[in-house]
C-alpha atoms as a PDB file:
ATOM      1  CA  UNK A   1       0.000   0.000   0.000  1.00  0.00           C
ATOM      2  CA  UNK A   2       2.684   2.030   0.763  1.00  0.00           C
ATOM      3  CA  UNK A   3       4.461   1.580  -2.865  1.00  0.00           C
ATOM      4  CA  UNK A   4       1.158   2.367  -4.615  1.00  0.00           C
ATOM      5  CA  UNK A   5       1.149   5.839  -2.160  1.00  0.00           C
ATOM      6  CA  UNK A   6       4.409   6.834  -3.625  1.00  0.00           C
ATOM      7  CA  UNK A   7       3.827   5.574  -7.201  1.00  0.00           C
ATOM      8  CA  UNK A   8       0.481   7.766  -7.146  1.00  0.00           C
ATOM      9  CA  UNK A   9       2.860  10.461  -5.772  1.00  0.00           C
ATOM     10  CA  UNK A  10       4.951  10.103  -8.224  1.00  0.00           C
ATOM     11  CA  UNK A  11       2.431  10.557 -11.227  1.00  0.00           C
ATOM     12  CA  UNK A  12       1.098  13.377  -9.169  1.00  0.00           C
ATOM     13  CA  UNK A  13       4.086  15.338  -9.931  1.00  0.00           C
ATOM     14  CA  UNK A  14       4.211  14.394 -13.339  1.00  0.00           C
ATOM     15  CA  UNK A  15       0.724  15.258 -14.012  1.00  0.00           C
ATOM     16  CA  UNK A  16       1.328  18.577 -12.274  1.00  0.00           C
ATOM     17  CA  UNK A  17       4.575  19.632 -13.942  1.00  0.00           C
ATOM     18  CA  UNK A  18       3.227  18.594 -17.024  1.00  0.00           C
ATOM     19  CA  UNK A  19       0.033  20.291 -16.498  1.00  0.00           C
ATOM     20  CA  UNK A  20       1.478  23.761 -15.689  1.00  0.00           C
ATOM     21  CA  UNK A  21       3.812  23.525 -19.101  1.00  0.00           C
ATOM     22  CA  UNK A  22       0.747  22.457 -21.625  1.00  0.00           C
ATOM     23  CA  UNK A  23      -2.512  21.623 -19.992  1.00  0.00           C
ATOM     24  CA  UNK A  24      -3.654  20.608 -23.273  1.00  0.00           C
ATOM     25  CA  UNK A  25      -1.026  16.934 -22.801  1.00  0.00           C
ATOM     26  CA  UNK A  26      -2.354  15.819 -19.727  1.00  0.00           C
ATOM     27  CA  UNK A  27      -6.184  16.878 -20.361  1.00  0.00           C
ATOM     28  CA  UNK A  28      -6.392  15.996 -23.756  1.00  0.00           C
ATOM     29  CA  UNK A  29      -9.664  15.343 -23.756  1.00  0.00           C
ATOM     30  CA  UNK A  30     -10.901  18.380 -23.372  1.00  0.00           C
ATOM     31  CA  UNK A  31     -11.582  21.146 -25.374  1.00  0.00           C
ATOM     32  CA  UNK A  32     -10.252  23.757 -23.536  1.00  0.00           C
ATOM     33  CA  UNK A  33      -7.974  22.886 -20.739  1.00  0.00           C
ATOM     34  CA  UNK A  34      -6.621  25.321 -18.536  1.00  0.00           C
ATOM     35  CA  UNK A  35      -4.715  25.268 -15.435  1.00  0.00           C
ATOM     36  CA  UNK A  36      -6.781  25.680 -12.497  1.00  0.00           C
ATOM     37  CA  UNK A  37      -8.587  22.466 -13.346  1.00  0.00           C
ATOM     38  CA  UNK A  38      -4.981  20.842 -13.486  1.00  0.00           C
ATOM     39  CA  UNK A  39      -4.702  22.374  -9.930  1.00  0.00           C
ATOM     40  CA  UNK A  40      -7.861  21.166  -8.476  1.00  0.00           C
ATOM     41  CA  UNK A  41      -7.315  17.516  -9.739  1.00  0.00           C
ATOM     42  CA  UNK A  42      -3.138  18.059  -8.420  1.00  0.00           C
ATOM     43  CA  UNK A  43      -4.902  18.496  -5.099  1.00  0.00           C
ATOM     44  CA  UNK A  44      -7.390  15.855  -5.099  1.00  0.00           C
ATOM     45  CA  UNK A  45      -4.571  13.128  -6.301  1.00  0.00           C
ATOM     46  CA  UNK A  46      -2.366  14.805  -3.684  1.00  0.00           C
ATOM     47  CA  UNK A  47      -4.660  14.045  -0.695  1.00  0.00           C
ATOM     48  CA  UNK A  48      -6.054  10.652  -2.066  1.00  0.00           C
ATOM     49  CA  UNK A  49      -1.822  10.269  -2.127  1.00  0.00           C
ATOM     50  CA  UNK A  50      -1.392  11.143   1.701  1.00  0.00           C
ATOM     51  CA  UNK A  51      -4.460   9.209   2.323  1.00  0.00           C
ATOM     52  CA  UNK A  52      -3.113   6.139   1.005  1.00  0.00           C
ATOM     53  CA  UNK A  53       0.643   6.426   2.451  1.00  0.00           C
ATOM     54  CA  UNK A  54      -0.877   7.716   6.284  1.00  0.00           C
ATOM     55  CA  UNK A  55      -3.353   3.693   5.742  1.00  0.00           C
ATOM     56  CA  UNK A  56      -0.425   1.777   4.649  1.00  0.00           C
ATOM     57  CA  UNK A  57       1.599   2.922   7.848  1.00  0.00           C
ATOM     58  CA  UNK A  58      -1.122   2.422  10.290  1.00  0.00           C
ATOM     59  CA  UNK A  59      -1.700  -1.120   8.853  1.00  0.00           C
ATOM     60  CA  UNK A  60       2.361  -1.883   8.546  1.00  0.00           C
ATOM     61  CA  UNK A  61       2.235  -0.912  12.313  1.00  0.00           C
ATOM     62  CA  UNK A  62      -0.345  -3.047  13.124  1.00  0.00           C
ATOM     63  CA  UNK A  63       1.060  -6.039  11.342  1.00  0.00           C
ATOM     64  CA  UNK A  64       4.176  -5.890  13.324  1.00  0.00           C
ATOM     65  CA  UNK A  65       1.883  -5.275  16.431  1.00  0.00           C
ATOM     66  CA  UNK A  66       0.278  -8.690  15.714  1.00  0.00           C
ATOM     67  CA  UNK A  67       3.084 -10.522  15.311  1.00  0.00           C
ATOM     68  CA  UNK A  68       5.249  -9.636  18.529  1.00  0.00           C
ATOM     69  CA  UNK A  69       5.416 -12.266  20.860  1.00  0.00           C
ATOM     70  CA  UNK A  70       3.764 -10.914  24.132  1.00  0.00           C
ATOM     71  CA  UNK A  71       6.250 -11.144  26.430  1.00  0.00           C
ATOM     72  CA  UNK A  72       4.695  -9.977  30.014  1.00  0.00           C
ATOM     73  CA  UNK A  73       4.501 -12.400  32.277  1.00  0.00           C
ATOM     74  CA  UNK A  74       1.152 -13.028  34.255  1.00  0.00           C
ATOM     75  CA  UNK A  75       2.324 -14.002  37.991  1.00  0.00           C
ATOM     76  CA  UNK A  76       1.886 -10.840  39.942  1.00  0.00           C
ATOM     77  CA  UNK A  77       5.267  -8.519  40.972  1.00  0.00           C
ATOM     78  CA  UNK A  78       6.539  -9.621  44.766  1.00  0.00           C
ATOM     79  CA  UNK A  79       5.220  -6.940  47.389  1.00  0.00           C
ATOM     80  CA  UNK A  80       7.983  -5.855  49.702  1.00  0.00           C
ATOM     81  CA  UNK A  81       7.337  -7.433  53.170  1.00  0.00           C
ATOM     82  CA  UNK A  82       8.299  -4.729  56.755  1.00  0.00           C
ATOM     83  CA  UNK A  83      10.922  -6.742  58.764  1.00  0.00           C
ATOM     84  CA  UNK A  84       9.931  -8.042  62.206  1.00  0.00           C
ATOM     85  CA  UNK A  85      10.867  -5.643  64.987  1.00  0.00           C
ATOM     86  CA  UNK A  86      13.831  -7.115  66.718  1.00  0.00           C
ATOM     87  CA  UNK A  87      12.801  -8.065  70.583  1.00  0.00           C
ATOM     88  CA  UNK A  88      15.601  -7.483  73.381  1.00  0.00           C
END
């Protein structure tokens, strides 16, 4: 999940950059492209990208969570005991 964040990043750029130099390449299907709609879709793919990466790290985290060994054990932790008063 993580790749596929940064690959969509990566296109992201491209689209952008590409975009701001001749918005007719990337929106070719249009008649008349201009670049605030090459904006609005940069920031759309931009937080469907953060979206993505911020899932694949809370699932990564998780996995690892799931497959640590707990490790605590279950017997109780000694209590301290007062010493007896010494008798004369």
């Amino acid at each position: 999940m993580i790749t596929g964040a940064i690959n969509l990043g990566l296109l992201t750029l491209l689209f952008f950059f590409l975009g701001m130099y001749k918005p007719n390449w990337p929106l070719f299907f249009m008649k008349e492209p201009n670049r605030f709609i090459i904006l609005a879709i940069t920031t759309i793919l931009f937080m469907v990208t953060a979206t993505l990466y911020g899932e694949g790290l809370r699932r990564e985290k998780l996995e690892k969570a799931a497959k640590q060994p707990i490790t605590e054990s279950v017997a109780p932790a000694p209590v301290p005991v007062p010493a007896k008063p010494v008798t004369k």
